[in-house]
C-alpha atoms as a PDB file:
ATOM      1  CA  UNK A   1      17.922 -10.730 -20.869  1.00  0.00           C
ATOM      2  CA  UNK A   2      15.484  -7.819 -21.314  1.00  0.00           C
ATOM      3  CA  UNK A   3      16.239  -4.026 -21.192  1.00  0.00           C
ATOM      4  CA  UNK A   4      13.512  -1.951 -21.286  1.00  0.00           C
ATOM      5  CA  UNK A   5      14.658   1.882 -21.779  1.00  0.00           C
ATOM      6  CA  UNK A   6      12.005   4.636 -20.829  1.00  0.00           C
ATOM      7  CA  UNK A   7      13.379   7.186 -22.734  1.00  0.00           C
ATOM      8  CA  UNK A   8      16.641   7.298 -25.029  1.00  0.00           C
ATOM      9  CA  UNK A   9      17.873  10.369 -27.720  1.00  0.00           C
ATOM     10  CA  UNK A  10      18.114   9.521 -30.934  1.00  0.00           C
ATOM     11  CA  UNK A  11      21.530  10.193 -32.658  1.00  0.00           C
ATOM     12  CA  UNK A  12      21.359  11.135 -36.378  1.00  0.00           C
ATOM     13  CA  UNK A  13      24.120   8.756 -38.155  1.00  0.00           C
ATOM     14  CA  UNK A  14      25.102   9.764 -41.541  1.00  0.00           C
ATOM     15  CA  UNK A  15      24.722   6.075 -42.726  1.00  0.00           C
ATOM     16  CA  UNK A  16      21.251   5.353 -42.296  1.00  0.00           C
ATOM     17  CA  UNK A  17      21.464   1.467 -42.038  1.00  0.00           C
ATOM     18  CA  UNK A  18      23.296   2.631 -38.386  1.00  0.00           C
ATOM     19  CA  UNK A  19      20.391   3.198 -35.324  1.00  0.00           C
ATOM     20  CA  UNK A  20      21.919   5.315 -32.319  1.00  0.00           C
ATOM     21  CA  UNK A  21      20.644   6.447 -28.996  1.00  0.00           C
ATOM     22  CA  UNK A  22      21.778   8.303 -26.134  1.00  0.00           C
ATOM     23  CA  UNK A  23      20.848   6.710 -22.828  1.00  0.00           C
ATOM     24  CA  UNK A  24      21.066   8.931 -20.315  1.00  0.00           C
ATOM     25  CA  UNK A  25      20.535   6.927 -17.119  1.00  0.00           C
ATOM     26  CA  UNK A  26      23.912   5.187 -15.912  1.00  0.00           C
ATOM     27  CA  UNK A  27      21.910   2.593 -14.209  1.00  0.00           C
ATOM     28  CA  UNK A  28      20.335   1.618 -17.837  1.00  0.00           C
ATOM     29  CA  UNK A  29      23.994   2.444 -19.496  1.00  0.00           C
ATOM     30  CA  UNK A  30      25.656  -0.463 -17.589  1.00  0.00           C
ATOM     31  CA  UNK A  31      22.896  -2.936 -17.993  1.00  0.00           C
ATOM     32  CA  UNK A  32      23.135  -2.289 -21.694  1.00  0.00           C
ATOM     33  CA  UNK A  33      27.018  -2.519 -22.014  1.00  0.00           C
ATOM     34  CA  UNK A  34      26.544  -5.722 -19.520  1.00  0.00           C
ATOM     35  CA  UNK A  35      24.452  -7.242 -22.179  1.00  0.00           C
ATOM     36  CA  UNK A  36      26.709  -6.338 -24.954  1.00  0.00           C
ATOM     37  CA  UNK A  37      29.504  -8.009 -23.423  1.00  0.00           C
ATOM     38  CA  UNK A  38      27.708 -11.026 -22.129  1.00  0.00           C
ATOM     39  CA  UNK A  39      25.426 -12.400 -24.587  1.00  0.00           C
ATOM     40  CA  UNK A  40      26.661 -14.441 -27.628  1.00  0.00           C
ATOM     41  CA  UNK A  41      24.040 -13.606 -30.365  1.00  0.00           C
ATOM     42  CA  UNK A  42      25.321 -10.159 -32.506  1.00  0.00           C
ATOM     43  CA  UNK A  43      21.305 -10.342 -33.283  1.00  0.00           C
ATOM     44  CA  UNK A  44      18.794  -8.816 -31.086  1.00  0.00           C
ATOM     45  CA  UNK A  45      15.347  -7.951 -30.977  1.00  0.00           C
ATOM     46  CA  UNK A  46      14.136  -4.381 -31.155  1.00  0.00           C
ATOM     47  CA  UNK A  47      11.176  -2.105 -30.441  1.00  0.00           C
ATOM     48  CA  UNK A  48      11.110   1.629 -30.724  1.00  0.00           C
ATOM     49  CA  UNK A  49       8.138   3.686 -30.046  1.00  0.00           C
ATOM     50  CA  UNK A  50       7.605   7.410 -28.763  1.00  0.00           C
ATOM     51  CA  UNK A  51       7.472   7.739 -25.112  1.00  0.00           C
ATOM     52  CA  UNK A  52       3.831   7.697 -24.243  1.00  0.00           C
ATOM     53  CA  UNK A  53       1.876   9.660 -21.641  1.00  0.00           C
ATOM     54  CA  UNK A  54       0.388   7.096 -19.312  1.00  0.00           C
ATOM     55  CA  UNK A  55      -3.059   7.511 -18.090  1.00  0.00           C
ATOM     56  CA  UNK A  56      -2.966   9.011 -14.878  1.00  0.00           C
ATOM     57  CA  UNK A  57      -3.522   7.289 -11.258  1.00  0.00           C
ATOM     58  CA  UNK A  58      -4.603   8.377  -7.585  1.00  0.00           C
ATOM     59  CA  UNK A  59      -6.745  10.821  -6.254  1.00  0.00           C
ATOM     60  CA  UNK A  60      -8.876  12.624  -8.814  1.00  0.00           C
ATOM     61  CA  UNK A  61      -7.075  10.861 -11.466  1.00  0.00           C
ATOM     62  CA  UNK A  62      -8.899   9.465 -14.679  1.00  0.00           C
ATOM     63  CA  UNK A  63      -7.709   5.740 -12.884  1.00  0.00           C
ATOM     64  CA  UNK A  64      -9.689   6.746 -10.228  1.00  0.00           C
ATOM     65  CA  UNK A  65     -12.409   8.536 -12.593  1.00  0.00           C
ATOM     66  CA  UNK A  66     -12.888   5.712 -14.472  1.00  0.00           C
ATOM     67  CA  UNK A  67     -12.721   2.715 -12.221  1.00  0.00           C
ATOM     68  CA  UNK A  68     -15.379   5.084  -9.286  1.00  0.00           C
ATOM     69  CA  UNK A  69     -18.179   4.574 -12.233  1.00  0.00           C
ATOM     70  CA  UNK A  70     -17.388   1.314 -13.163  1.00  0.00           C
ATOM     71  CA  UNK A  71     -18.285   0.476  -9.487  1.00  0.00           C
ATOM     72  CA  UNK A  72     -21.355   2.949 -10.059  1.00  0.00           C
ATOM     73  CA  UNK A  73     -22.163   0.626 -12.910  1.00  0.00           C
ATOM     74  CA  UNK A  74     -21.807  -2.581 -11.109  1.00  0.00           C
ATOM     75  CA  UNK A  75     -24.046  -1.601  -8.086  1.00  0.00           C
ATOM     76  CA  UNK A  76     -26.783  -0.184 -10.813  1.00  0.00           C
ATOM     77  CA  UNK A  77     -26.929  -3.400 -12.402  1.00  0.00           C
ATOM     78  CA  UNK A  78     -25.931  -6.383 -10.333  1.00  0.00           C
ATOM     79  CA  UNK A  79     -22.936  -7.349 -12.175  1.00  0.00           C
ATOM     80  CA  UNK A  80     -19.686  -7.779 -10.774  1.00  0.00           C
ATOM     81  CA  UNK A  81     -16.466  -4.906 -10.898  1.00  0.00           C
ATOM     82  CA  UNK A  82     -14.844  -7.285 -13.137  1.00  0.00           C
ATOM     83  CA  UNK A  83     -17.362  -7.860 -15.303  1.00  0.00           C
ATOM     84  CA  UNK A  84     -18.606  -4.592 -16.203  1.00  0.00           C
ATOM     85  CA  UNK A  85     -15.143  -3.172 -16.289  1.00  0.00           C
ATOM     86  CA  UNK A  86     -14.501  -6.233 -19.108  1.00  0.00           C
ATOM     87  CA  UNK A  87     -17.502  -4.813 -21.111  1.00  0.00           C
ATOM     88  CA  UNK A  88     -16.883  -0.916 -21.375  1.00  0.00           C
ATOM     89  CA  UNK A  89     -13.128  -1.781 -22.443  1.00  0.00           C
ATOM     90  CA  UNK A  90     -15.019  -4.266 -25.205  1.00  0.00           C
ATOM     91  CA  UNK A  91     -17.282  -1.402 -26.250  1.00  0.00           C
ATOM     92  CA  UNK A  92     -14.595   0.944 -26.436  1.00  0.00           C
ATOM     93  CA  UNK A  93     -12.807  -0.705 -28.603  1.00  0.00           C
ATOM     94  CA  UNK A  94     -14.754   1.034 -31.219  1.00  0.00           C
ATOM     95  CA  UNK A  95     -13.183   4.569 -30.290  1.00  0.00           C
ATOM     96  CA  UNK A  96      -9.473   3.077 -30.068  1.00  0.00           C
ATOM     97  CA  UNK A  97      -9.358   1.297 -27.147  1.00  0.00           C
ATOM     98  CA  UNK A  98      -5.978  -1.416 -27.635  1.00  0.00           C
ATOM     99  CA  UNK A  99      -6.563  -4.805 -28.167  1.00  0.00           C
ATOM    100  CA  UNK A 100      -4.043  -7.591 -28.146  1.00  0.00           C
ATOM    101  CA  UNK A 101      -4.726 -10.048 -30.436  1.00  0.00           C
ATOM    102  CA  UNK A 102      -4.418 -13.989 -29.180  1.00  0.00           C
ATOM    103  CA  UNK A 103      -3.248 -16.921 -31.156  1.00  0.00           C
ATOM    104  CA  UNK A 104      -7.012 -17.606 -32.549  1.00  0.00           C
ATOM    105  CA  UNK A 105      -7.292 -14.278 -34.226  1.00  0.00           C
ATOM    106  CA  UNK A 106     -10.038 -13.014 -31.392  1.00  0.00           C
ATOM    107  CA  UNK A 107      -9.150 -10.125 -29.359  1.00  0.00           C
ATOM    108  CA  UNK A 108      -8.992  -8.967 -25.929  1.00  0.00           C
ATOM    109  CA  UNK A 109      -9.308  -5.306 -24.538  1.00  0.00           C
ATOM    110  CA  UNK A 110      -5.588  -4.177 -22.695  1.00  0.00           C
ATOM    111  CA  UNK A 111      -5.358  -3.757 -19.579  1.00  0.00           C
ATOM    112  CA  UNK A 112      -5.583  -0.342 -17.957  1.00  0.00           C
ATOM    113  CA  UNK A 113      -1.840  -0.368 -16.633  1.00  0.00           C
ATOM    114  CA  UNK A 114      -0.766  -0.532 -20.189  1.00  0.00           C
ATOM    115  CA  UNK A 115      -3.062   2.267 -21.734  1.00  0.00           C
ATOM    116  CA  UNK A 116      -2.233   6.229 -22.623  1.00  0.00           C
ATOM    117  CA  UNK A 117      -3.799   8.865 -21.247  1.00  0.00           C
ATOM    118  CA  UNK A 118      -5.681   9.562 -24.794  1.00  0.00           C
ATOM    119  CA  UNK A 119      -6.684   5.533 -24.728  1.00  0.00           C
ATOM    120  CA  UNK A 120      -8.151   6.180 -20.769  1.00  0.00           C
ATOM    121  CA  UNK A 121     -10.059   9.018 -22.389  1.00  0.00           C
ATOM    122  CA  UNK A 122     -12.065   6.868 -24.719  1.00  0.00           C
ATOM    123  CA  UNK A 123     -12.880   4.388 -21.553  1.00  0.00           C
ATOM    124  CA  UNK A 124     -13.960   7.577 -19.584  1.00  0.00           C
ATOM    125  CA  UNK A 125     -16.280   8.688 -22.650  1.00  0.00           C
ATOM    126  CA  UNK A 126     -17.506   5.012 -23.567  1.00  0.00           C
ATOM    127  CA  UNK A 127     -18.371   4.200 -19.656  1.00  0.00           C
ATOM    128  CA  UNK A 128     -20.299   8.053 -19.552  1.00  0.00           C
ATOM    129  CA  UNK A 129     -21.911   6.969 -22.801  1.00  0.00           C
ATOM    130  CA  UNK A 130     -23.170   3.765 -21.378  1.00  0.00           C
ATOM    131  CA  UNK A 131     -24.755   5.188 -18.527  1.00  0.00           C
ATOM    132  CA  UNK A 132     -26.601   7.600 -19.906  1.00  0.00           C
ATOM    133  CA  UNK A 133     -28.277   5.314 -22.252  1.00  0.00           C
ATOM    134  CA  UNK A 134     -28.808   3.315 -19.433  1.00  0.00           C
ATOM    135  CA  UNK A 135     -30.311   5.908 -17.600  1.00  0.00           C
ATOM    136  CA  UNK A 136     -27.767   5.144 -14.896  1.00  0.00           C
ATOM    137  CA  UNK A 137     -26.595   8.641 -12.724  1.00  0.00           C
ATOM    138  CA  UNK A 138     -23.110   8.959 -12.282  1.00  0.00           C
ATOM    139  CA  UNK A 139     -21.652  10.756  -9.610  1.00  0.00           C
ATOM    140  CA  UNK A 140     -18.516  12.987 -10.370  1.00  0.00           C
ATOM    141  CA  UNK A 141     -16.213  12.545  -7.186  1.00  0.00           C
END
């Protein structure tokens, strides 16, 4: 079983060997205490990270921003959506764009569901860069 928690409080323990949080939602509460009382292991697996801002979607969103020039892009060039889209995330990889790394050491470029507002910025900027050395107009919607 899997619990993923959105957003938790961090408790400051005096014993720093003990890690606490505050879950607020109930819904989240009982799934944890569920999984407490269910699962045999005393061991589990943790990740903490800040909460992140996630890039933003709909109308005149940088989703929207970014994937309107990729299409610009495309119909410039010849090249499918998928394609192009593929290449600016390689390119901006360079300005901080996430990467997972596979089992052979290579990398691929995240997908845009799983990307920060800051990490969309550096797609916006590498797509705008492309196109102007490309001499490729892009329209702002």
């Amino acid at each position: 079983m899997k619990i993923v928690i959105p957003s938790a409080k961090r408790i400051k323990p005096k014993d720093h060997t003990i890690i606490s949080f505050e879950v607020a939602d109930e819904r989240i509460r009982s799934l944890v205490h569920y999984m407490f009382e269910n699962e045999k292991s005393p061991f589990y697996r943790l990740t903490i990270q800040p909460p992140r801002r996630a890039r933003t979607t709909g109308w005149k969103s940088q989703n929207h921003h970014l994937n309107g020039h990729i299409q610009q892009i495309a119909m410039a060039t010849g090249n499918s959506f998928s394609a192009v889209k593929e290449r600016m995330k390689e390119l901006a990889i360079d300005r901080g764009y996430p990467v997972e790394i596979l089992p052979d050491g290579s990398v691929k470029p995240k997908s845009e569901s799983e990307i920060t507002s800051i990490e969309a910025g550096y797609l916006i900027d590498t797509i705008h860069q492309f196109a102007a050395e490309w001499e490729i107009p892009l329209a702002e919607e």
